[in-house]
C-alpha atoms as a PDB file:
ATOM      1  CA  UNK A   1      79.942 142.705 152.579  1.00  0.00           C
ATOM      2  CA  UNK A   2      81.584 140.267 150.065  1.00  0.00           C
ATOM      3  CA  UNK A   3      83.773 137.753 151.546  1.00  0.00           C
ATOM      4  CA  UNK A   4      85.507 135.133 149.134  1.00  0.00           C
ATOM      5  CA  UNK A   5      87.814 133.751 151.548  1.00  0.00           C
ATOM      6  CA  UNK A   6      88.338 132.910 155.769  1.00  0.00           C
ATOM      7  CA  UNK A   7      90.669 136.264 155.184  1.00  0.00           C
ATOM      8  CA  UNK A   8      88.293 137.933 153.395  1.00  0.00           C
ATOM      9  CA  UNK A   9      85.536 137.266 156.017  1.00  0.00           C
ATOM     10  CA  UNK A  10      88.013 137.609 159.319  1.00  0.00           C
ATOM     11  CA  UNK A  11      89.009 141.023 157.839  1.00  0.00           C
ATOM     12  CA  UNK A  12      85.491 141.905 157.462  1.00  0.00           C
ATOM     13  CA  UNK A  13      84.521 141.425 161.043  1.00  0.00           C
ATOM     14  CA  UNK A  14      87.604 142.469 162.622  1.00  0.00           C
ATOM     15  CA  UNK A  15      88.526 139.602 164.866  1.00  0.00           C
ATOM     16  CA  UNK A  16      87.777 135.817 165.930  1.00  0.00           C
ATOM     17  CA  UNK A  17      83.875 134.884 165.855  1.00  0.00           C
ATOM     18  CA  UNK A  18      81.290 132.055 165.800  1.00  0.00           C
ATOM     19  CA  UNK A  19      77.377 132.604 165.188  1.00  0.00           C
ATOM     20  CA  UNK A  20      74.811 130.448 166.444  1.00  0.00           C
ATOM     21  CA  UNK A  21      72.340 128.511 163.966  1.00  0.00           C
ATOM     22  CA  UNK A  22      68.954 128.068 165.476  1.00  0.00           C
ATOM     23  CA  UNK A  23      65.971 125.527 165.442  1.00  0.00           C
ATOM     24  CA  UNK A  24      62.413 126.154 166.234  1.00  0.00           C
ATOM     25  CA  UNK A  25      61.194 123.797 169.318  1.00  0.00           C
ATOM     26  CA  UNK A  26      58.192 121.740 168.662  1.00  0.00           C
ATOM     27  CA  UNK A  27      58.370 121.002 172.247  1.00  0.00           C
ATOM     28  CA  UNK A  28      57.777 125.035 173.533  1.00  0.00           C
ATOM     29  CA  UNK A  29      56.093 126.836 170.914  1.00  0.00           C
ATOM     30  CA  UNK A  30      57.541 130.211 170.495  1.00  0.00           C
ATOM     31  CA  UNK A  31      61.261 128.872 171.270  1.00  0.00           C
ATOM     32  CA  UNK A  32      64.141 128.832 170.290  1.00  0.00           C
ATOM     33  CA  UNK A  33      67.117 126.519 170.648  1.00  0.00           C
ATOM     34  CA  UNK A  34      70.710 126.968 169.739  1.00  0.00           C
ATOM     35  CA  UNK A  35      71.858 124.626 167.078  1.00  0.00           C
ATOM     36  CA  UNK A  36      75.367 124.753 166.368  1.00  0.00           C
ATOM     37  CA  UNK A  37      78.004 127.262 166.663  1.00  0.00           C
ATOM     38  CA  UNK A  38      80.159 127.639 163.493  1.00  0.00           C
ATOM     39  CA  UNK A  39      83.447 129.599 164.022  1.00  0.00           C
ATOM     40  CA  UNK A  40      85.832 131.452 162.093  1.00  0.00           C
ATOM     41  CA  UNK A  41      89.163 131.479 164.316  1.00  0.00           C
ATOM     42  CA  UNK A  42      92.748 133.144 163.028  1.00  0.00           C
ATOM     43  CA  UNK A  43      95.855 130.491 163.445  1.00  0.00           C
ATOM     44  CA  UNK A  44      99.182 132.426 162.914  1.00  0.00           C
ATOM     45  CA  UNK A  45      99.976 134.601 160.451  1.00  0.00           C
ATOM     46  CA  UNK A  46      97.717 133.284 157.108  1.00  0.00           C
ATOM     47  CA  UNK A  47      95.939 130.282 158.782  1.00  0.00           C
ATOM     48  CA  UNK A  48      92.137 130.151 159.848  1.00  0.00           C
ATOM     49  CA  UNK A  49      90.202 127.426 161.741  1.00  0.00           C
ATOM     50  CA  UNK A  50      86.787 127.321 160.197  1.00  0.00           C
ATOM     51  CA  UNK A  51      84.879 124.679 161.703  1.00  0.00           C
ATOM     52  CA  UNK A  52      81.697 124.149 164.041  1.00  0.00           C
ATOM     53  CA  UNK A  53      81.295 123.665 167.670  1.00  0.00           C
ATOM     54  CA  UNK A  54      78.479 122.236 169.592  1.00  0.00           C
ATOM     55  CA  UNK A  55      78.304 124.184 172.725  1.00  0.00           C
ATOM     56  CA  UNK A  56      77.785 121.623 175.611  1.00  0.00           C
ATOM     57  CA  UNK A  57      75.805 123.883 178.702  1.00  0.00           C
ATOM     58  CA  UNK A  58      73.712 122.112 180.897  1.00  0.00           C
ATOM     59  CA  UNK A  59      70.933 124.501 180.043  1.00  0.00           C
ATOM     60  CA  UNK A  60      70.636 122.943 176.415  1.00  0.00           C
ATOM     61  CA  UNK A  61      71.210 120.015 176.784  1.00  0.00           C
ATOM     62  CA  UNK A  62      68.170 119.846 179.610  1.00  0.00           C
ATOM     63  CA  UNK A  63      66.331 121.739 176.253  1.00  0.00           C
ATOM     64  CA  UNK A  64      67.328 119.108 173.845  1.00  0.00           C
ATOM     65  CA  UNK A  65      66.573 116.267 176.240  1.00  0.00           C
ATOM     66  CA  UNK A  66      62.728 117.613 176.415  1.00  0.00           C
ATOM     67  CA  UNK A  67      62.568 118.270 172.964  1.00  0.00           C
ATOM     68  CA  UNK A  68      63.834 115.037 171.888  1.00  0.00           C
ATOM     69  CA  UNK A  69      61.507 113.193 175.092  1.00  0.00           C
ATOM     70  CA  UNK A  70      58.519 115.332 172.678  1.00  0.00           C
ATOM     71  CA  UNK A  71      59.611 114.220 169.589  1.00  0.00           C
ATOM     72  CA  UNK A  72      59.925 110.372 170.436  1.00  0.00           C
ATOM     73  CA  UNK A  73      56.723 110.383 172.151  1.00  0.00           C
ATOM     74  CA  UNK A  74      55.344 112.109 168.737  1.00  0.00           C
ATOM     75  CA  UNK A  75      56.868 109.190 166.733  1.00  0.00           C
ATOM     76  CA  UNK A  76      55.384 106.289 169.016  1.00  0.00           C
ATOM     77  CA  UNK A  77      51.872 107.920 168.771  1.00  0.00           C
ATOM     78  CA  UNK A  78      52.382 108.213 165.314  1.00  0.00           C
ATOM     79  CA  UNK A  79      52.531 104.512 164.964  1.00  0.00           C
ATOM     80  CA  UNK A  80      49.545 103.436 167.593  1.00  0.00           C
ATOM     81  CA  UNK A  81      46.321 102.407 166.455  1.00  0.00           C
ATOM     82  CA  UNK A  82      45.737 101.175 162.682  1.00  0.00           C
ATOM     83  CA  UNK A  83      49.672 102.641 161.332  1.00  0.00           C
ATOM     84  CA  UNK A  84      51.030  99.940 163.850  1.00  0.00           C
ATOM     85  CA  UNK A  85      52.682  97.353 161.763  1.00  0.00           C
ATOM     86  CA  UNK A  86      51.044  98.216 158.351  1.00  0.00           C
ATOM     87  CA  UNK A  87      52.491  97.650 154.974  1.00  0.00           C
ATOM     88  CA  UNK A  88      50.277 100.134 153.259  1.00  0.00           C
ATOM     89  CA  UNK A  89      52.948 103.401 152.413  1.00  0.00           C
ATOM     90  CA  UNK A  90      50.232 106.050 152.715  1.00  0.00           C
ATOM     91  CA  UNK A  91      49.488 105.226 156.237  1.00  0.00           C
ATOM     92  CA  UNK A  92      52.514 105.198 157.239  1.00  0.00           C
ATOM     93  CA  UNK A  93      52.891 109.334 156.409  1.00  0.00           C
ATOM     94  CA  UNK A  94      52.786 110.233 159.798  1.00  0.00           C
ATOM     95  CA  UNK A  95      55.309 107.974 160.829  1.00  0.00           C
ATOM     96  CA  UNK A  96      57.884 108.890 157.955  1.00  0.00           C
ATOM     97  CA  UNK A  97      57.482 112.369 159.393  1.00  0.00           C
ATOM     98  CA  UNK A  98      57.388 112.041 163.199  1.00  0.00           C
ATOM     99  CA  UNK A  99      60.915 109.606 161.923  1.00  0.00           C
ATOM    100  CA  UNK A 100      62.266 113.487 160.261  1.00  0.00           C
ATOM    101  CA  UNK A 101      61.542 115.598 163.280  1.00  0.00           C
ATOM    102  CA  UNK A 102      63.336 113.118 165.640  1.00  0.00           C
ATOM    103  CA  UNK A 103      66.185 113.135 163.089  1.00  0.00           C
ATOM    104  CA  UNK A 104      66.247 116.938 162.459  1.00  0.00           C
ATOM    105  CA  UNK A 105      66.508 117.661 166.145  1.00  0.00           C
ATOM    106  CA  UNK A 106      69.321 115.125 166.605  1.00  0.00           C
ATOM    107  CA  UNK A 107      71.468 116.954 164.006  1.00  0.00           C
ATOM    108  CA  UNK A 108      70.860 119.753 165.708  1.00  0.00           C
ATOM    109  CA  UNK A 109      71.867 118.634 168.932  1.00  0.00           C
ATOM    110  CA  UNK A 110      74.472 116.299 167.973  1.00  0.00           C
ATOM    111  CA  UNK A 111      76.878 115.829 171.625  1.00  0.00           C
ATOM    112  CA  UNK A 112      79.151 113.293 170.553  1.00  0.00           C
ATOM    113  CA  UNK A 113      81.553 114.062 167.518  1.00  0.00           C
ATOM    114  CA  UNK A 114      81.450 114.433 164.002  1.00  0.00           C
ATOM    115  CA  UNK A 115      80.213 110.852 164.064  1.00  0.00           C
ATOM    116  CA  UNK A 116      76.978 111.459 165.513  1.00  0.00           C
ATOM    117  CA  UNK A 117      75.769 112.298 162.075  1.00  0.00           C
ATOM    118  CA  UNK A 118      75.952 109.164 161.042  1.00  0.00           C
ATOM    119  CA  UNK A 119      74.402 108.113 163.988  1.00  0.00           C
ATOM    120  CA  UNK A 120      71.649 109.677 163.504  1.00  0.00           C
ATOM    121  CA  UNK A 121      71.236 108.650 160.007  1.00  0.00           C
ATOM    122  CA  UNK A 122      71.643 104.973 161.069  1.00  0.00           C
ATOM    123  CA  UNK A 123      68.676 105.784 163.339  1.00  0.00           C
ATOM    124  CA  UNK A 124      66.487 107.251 160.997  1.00  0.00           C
ATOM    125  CA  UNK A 125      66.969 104.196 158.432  1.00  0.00           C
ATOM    126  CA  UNK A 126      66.419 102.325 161.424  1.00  0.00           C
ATOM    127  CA  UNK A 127      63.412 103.201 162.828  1.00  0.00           C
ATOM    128  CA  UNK A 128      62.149 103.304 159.072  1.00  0.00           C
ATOM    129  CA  UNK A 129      63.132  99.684 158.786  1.00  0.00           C
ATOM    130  CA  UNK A 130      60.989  98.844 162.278  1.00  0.00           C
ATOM    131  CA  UNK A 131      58.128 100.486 160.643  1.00  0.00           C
ATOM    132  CA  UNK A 132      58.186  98.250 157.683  1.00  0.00           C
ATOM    133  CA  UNK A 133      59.972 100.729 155.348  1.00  0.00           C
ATOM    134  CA  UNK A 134      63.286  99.897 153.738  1.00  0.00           C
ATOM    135  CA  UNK A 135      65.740 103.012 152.058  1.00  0.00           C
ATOM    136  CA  UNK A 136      66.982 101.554 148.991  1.00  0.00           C
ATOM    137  CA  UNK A 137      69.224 103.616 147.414  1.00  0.00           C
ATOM    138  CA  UNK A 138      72.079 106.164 148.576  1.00  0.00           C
ATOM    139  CA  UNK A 139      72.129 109.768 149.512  1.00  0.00           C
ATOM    140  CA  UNK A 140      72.201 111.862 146.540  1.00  0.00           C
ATOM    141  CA  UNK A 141      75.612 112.785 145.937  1.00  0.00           C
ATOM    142  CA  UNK A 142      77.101 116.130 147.658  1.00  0.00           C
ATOM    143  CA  UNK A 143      74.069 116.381 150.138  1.00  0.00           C
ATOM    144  CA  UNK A 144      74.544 115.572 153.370  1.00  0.00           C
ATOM    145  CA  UNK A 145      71.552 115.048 155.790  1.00  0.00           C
ATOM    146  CA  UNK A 146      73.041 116.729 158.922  1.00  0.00           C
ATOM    147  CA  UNK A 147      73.554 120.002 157.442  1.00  0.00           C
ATOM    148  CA  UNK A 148      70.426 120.172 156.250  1.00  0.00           C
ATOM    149  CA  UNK A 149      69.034 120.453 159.091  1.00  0.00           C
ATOM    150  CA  UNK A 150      71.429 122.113 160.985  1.00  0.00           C
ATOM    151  CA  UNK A 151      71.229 125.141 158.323  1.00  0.00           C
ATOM    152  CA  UNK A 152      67.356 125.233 158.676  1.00  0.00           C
ATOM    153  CA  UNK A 153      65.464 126.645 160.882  1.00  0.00           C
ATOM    154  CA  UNK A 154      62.378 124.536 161.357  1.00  0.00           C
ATOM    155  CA  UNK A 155      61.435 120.693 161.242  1.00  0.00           C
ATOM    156  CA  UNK A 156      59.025 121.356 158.540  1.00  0.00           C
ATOM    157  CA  UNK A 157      61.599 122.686 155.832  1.00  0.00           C
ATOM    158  CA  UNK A 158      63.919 120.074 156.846  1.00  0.00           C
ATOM    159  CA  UNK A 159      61.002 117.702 156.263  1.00  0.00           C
ATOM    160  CA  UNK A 160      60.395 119.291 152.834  1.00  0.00           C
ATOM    161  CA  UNK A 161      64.175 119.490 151.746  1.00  0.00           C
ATOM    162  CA  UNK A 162      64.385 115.552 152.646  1.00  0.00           C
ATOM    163  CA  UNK A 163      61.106 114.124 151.865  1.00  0.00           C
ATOM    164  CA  UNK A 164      62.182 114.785 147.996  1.00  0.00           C
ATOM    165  CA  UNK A 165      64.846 112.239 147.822  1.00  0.00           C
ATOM    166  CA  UNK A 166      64.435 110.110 150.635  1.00  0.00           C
ATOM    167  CA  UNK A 167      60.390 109.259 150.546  1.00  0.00           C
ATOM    168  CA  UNK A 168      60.270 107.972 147.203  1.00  0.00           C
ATOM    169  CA  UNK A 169      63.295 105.232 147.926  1.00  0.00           C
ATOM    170  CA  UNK A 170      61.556 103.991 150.587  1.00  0.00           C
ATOM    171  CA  UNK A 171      60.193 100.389 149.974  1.00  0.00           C
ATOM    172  CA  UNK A 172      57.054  98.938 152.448  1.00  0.00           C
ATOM    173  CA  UNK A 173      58.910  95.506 153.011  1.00  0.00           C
ATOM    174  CA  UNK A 174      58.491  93.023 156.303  1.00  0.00           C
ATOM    175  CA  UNK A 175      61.876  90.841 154.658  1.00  0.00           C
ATOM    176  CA  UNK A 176      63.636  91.993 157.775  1.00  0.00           C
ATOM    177  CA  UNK A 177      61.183  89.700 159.817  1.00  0.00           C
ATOM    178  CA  UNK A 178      62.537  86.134 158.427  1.00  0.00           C
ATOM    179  CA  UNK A 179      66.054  87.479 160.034  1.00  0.00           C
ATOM    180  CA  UNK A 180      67.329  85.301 163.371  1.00  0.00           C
ATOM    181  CA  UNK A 181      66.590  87.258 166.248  1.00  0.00           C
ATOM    182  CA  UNK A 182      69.572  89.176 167.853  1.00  0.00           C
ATOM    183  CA  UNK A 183      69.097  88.123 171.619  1.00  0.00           C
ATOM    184  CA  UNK A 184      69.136  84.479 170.436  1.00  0.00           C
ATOM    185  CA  UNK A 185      71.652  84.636 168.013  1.00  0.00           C
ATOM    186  CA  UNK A 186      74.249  87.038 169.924  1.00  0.00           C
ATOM    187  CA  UNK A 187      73.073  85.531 173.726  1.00  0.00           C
ATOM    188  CA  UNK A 188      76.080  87.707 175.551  1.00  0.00           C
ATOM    189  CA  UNK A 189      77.670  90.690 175.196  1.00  0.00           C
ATOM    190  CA  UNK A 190      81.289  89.225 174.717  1.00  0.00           C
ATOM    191  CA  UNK A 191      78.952  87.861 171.411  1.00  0.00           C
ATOM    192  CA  UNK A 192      77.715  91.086 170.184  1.00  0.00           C
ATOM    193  CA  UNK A 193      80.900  92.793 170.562  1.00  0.00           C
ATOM    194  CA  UNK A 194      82.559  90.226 168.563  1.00  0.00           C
ATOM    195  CA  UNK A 195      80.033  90.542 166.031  1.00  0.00           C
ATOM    196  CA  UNK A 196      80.770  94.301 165.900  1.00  0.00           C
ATOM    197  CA  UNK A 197      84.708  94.179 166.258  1.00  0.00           C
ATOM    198  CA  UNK A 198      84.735  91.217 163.207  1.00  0.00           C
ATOM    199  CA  UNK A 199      85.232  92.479 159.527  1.00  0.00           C
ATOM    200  CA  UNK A 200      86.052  90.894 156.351  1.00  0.00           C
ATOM    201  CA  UNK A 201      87.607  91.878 153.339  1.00  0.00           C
END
C-alpha cells in the first residue's frame, strides 16, 4: 500500500482509524504499554483530522503510574553512593540514563496536553541541572524529543537516538549553587506566582 496523502491513506483502509504505538515496560518485563493513539478521522467531504490521542483509562494510567514509581526510584539509586553530587561526567552515566528512561516514559504517557512535552523536557534539563549537568545548546533543528520516543519502542533506542545530541552538550557545572534559594527568596505563594505571571520585553 502507497499512501501519499490523509485521502490516499483513508481510501486505503476504508474508513475512520487510529493505531496504537507501544513502549516496552521496564517495570514488568515482558509488557507492553500503549503509548499513544494516532488517528486518521474524515471531516466532510475533502477534510481529514490527523492528529494523536492519548487514551485516558484507568487501567493505564495505574500502568504508567508504576512504571514511572520504577523509573524514579531507578534514577534516585542511580545517584546514591559515590555519583551523589559529583562533578566528574563519567560517573554520572548512570544518572544521564536513568534521567532518559524517566523522560521516555513521560512522552509516552503524556495526560495533560500538547504541553506536556515541554514539560517533560523542562524536567529532564532539570533533573540534569540537580545532578550537576548543564544542556548548553538547543535541540537540533526539526527533531523533537517527544516523538522520539513516542515512535520507539523501547527506552534503550530512545536512549541511543538522544544520547547523540544531547550527551555531548552537557556541561558538569555546580554555577547553579551560588543562586538565592527559592523558599527564601519567593517566601509565599502569592510570591512565586508573581514571579511566574511577570514578563518583560
Amino acid at each position: 500500500m502507497l499512501a501519499d496523502t490523509c485521502s490516499d491513506l483513508h481510501k486505503s483502509v476504508g474508513e475512520d482509524f487510529w493505531v496504537s504505538t507501544w513502549c516496552r515496560s521496564m517495570a514488568s518485563e515482558g509488557k507492553q504499554l500503549e503509548g499513544t493513539r494516532i488517528t486518521l478521522l474524515k471531516s466532510g467531504e475533502r477534510g481529514f483530522d490527523f492528529a494523536i490521542r492519548t487514551p485516558c483509562t484507568p487501567s493505564r494510567w495505574n500502568e504508567f503510574d508504576i512504571e514511572m514509581a520504577t523509573a524514579w526510584e531507578a534514577l534516585c539509586n542511580a545517584y546514591c553512593g559515590e555519583a551523589y553530587g559529583s562533578s566528574d561526567f563519567n560517573a554520572l552515566e548512570n544518572v544521564r540514563d536513568a534521567i532518559l528512561r524517566m523522560t521516555y516514559y513521560w512522552y509516552n504517557f503524556m495526560p495533560l496536553s500538547r504541553g506536556s512535552a515541554v514539560v517533560g523536557f523542562v524536567v529532564l534539563l532539570g533533573l540534569c541541572l540537580a545532578a550537576n549537568m548543564e544542556f548548553t545548546e538547543n535541540v537540533p533543528e526539526g527533531l523533537q524529543v517527544d516523538w522520539e520516543a513516542i515512535l520507539t519502542f523501547d527506552p534503550d533506542s530512545f536512549m541511543e537516538s538522544v544520547k547523540k545530541w544531547l550527551y555531548p552538550n552537557l556541561k558538569v557545572t555546580t554555577s547553579w549553587k551560588d543562586y538565592p534559594d527559592v523558599a527564601s527568596t519567593l517566601s509565599t505563594t502569592g510570591s512565586v506566582i508573581a514571579a511566574l505571571s511577570t514578563y518583560n520585553n
